[in-house]
C-alpha atoms as a PDB file:
ATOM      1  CA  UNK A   1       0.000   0.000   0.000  1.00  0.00           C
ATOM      2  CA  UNK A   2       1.350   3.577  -1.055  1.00  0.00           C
ATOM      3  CA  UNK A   3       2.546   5.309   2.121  1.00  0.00           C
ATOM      4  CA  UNK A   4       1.223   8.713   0.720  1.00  0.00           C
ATOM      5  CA  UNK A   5      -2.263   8.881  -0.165  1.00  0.00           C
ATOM      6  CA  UNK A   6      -3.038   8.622  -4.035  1.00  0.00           C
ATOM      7  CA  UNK A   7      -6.522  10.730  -4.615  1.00  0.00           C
ATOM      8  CA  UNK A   8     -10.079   9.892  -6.038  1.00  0.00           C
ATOM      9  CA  UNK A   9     -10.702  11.710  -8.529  1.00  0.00           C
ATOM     10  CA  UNK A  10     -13.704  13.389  -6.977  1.00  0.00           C
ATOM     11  CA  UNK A  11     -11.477  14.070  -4.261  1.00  0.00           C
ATOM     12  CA  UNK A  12      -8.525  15.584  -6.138  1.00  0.00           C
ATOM     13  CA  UNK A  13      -8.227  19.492  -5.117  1.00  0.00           C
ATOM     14  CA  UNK A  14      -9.887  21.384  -7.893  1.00  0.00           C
ATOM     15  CA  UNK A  15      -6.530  22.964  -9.620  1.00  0.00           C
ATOM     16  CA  UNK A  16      -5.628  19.499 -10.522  1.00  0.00           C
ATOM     17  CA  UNK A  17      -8.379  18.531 -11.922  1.00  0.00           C
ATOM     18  CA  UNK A  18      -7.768  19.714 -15.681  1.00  0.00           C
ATOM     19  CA  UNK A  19      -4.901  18.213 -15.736  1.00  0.00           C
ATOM     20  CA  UNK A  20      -6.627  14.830 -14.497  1.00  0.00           C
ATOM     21  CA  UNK A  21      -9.062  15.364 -16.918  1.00  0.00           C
ATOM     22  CA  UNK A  22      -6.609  15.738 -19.738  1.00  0.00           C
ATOM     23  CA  UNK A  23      -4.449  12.635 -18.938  1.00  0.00           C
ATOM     24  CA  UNK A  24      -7.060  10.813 -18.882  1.00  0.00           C
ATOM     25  CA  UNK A  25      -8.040  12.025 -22.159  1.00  0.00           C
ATOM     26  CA  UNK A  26      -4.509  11.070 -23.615  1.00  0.00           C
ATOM     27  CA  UNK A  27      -3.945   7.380 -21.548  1.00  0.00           C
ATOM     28  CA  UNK A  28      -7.935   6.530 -20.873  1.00  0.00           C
ATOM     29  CA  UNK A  29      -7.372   6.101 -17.239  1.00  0.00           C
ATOM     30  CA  UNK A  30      -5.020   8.120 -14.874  1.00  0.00           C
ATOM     31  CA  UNK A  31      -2.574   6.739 -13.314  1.00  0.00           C
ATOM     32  CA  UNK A  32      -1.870   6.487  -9.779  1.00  0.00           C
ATOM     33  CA  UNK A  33       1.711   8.202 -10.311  1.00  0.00           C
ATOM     34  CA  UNK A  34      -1.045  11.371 -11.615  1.00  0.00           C
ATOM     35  CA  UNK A  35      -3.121  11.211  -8.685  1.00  0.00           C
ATOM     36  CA  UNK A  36      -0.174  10.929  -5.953  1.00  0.00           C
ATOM     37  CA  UNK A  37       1.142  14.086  -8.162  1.00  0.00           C
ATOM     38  CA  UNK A  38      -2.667  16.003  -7.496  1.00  0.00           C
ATOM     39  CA  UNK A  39      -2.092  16.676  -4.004  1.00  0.00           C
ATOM     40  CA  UNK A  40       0.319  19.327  -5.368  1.00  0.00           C
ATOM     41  CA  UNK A  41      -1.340  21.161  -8.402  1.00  0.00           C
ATOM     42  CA  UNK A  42       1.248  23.318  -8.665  1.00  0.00           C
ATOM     43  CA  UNK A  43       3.307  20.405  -8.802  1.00  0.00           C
ATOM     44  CA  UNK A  44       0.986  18.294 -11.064  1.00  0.00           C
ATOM     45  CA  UNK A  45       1.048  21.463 -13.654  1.00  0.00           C
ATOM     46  CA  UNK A  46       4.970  22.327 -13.494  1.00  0.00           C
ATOM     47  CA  UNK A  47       5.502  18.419 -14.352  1.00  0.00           C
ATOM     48  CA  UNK A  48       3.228  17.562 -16.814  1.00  0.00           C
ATOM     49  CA  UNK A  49       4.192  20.509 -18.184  1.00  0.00           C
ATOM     50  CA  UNK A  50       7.937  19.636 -18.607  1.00  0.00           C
ATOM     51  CA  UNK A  51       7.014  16.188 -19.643  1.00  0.00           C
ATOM     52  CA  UNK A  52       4.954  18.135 -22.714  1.00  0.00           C
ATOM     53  CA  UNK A  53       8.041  19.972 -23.512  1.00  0.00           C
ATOM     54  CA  UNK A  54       9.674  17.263 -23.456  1.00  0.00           C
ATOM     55  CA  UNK A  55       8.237  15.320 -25.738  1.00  0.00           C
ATOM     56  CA  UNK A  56       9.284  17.520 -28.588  1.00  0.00           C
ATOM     57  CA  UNK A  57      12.898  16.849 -28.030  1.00  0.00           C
ATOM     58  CA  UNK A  58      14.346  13.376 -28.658  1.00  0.00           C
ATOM     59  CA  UNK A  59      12.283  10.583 -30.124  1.00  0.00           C
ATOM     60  CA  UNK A  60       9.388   8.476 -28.496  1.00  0.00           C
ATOM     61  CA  UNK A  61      11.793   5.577 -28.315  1.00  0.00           C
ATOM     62  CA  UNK A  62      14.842   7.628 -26.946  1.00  0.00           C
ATOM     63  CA  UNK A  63      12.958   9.151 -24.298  1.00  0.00           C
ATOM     64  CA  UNK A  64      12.043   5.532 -23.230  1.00  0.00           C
ATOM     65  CA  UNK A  65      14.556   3.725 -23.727  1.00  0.00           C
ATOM     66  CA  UNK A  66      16.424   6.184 -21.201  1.00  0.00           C
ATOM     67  CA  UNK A  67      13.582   6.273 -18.780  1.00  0.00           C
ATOM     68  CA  UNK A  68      14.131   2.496 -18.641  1.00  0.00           C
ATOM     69  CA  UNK A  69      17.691   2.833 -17.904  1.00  0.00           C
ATOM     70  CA  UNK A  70      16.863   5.605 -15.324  1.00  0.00           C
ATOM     71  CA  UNK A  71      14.180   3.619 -13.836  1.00  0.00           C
ATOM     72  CA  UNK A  72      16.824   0.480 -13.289  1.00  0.00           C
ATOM     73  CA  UNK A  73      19.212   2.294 -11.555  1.00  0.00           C
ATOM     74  CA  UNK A  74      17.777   4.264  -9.400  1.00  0.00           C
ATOM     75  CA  UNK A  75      15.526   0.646  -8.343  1.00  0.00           C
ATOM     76  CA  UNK A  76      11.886   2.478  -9.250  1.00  0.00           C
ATOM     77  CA  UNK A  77       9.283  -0.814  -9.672  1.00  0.00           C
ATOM     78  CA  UNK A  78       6.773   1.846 -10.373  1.00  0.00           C
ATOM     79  CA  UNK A  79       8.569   3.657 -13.109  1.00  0.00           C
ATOM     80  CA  UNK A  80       9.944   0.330 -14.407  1.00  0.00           C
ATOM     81  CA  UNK A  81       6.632  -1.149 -14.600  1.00  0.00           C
ATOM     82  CA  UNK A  82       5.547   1.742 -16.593  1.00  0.00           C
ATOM     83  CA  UNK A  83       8.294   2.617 -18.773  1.00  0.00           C
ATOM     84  CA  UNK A  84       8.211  -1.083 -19.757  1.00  0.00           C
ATOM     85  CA  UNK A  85       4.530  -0.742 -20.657  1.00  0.00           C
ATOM     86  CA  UNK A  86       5.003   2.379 -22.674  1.00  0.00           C
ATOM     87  CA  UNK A  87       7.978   0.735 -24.044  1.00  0.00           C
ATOM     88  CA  UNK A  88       6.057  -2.035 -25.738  1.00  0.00           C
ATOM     89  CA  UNK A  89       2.727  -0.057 -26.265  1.00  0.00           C
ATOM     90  CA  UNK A  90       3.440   3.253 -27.432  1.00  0.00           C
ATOM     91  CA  UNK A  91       6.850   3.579 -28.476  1.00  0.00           C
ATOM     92  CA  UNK A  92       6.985  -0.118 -30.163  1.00  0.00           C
ATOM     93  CA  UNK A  93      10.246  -1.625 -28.551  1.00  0.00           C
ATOM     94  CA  UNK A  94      10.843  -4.943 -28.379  1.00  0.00           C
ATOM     95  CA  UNK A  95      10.794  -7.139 -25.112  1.00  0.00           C
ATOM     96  CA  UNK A  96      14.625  -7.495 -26.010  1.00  0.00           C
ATOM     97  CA  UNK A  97      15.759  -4.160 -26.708  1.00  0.00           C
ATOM     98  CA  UNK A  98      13.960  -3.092 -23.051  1.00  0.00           C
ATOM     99  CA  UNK A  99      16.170  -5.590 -21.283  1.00  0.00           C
ATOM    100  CA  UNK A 100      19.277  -4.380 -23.138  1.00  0.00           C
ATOM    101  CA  UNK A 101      17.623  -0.698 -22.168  1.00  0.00           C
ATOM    102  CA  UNK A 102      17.189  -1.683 -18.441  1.00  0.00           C
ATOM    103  CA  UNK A 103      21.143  -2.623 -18.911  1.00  0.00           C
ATOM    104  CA  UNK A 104      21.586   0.888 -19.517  1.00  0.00           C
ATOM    105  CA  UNK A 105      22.146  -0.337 -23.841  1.00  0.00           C
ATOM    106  CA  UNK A 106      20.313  -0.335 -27.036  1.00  0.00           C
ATOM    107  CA  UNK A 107      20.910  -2.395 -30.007  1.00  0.00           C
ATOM    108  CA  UNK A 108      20.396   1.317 -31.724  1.00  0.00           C
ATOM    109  CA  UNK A 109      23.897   2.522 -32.137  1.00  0.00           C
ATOM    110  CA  UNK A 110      22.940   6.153 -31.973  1.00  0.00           C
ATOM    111  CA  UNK A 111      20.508   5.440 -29.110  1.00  0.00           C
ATOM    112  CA  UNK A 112      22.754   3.333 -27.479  1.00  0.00           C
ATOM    113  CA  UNK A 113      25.503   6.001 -26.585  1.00  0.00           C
ATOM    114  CA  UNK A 114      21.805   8.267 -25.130  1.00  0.00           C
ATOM    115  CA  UNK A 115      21.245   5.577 -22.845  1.00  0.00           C
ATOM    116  CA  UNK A 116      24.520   4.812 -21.815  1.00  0.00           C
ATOM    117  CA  UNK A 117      25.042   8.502 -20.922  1.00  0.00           C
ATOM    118  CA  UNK A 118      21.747   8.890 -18.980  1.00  0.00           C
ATOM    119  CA  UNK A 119      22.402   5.877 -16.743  1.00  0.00           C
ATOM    120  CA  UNK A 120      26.351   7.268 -16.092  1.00  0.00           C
ATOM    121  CA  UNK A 121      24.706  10.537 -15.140  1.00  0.00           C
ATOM    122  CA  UNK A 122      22.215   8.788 -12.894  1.00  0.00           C
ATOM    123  CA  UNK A 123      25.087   6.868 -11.394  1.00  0.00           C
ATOM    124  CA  UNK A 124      27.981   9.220 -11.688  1.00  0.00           C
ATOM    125  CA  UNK A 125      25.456  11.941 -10.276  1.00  0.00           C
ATOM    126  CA  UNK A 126      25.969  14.136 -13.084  1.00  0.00           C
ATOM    127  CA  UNK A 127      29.628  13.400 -12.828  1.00  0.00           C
ATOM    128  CA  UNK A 128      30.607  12.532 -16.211  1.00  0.00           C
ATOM    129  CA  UNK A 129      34.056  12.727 -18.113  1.00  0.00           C
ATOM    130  CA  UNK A 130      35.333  14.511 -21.281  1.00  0.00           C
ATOM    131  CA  UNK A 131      35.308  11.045 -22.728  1.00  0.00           C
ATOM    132  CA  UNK A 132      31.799  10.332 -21.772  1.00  0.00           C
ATOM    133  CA  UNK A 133      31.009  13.517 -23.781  1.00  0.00           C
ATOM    134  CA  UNK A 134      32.834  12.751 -26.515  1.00  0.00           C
ATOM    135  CA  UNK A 135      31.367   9.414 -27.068  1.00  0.00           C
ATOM    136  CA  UNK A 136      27.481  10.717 -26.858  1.00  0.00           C
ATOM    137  CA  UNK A 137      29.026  13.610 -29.821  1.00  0.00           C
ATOM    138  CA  UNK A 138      30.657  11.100 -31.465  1.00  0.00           C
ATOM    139  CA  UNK A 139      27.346   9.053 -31.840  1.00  0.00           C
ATOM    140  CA  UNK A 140      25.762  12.256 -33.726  1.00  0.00           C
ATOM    141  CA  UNK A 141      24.204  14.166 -30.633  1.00  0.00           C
ATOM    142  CA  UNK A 142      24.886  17.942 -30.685  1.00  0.00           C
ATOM    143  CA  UNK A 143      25.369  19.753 -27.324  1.00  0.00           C
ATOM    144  CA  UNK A 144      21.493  20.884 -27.453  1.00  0.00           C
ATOM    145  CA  UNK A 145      20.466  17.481 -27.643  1.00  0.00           C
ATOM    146  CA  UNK A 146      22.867  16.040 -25.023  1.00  0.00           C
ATOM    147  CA  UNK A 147      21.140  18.601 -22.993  1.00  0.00           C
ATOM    148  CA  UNK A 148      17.943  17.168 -23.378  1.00  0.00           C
ATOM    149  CA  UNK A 149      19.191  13.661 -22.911  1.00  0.00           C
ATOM    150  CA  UNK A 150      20.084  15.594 -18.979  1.00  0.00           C
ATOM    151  CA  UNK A 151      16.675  16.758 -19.130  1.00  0.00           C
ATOM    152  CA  UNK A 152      14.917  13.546 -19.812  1.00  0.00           C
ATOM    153  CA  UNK A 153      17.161  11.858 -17.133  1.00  0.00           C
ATOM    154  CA  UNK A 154      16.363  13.978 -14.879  1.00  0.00           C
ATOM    155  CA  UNK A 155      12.381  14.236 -15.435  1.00  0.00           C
ATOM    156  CA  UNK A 156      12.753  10.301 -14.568  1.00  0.00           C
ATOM    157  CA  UNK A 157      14.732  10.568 -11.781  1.00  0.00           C
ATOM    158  CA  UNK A 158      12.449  12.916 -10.627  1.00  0.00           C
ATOM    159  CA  UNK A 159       9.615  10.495 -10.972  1.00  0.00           C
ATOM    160  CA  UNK A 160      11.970   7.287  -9.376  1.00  0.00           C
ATOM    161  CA  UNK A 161      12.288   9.455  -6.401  1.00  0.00           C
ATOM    162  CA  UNK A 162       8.604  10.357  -5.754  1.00  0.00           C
ATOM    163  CA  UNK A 163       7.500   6.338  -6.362  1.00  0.00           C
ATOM    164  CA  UNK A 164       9.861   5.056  -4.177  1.00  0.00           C
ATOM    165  CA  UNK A 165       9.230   7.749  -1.113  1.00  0.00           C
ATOM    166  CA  UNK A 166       5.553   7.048  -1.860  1.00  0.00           C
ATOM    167  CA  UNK A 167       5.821   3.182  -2.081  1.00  0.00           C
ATOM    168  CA  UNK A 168       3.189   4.132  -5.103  1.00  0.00           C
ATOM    169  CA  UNK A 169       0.977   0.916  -5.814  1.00  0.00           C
ATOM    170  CA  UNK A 170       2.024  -0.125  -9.379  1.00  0.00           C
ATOM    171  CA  UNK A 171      -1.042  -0.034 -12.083  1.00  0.00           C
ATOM    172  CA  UNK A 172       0.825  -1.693 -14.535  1.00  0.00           C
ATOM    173  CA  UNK A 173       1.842  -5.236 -15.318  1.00  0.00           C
ATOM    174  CA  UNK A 174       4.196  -5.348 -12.718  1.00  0.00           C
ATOM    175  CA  UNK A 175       8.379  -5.673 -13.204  1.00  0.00           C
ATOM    176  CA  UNK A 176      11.115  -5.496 -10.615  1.00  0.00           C
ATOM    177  CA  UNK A 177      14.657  -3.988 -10.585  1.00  0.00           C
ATOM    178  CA  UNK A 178      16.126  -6.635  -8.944  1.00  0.00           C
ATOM    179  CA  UNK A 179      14.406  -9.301 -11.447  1.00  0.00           C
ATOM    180  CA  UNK A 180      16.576  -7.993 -14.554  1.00  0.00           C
ATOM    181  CA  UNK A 181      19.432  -6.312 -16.005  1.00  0.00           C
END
């Protein structure tokens, strides 16, 4: 059971409830990650706004492939449950490229030296070498994209941190960390 309380939707303060109402437009249900979020509408709003922005940086399949990675270091069931979901539903990745993804790899080449990256910065704390640079360049990301590789890491850890202080009940098929990569 979640230690923090994840709202009704009837019960969600009313500033969050637009943004309820349009995730669950987009998914068809809202997930208990969203209704955990609704206690803080100001918090609900500045994150699904950043996760709007960020969708118009790297691709679909990027974006998940590094929350995957994210979501296996840091240990987040939650997030790993639903990355893996959105893996194979939305962004069309295959059950074999998520486990190389939860290894912090991709059989992508270019997407590959992305993931790699974010899960050194997760690690590493941010703490990343020239070399470690060079190789996401090398790969064919310019320094506004390696940015937003930063900025999707970080929108996950963000996420990792608030399901695992939360103990937030998973609504997807379920995965564990410590049953893969």
């Amino acid at each position: 059971m979640s230690r923090l309380s994840i709202l009704a939707l009837d019960v969600a303060p009313e500033a969050s409830k637009p943004v309820l109402d349009a995730v669950h437009k987009q998914l068809g249900v809202v997930p208990n990650m969203y209704r955990l979020l609704a206690q803080s509408p100001t918090t609900l709003q500045g994150f699904t706004s950043n996760g709007a922005a960020l969708t118009k940086t790297l691709d679909v399949k990027t974006r998940e492939r590094i929350a995957l990675a994210v979501a296996q270091v840091n240990g987040c069931d939650y997030c790993l449950s639903a990355h893996t979901y959105l893996g194979l539903n939305l962004a069309r990745i295959s059950p074999e490229e998520i486990a190389l993804n939860r290894k912090g790899a991709s059989s992508d080449v270019k997407a590959n030296a992305a993931v790699q990256f974010a899960a050194k910065v997760v690690r590493e704390r941010g703490h990343v070498t020239d070399a470690d640079i060079k190789a996401v360049r090398d790969a064919g990301y310019s320094d506004c994209q390696i940015v937003e590789i930063v900025a999707v890491t970080a929108e996950n850890v963000f996420t990792n941190l608030l399901n695992l202080v939360a103990e937030t009940d998973i609504d997807f098929p379920v995965v564990h960390a410590a049953e893969g990569a």
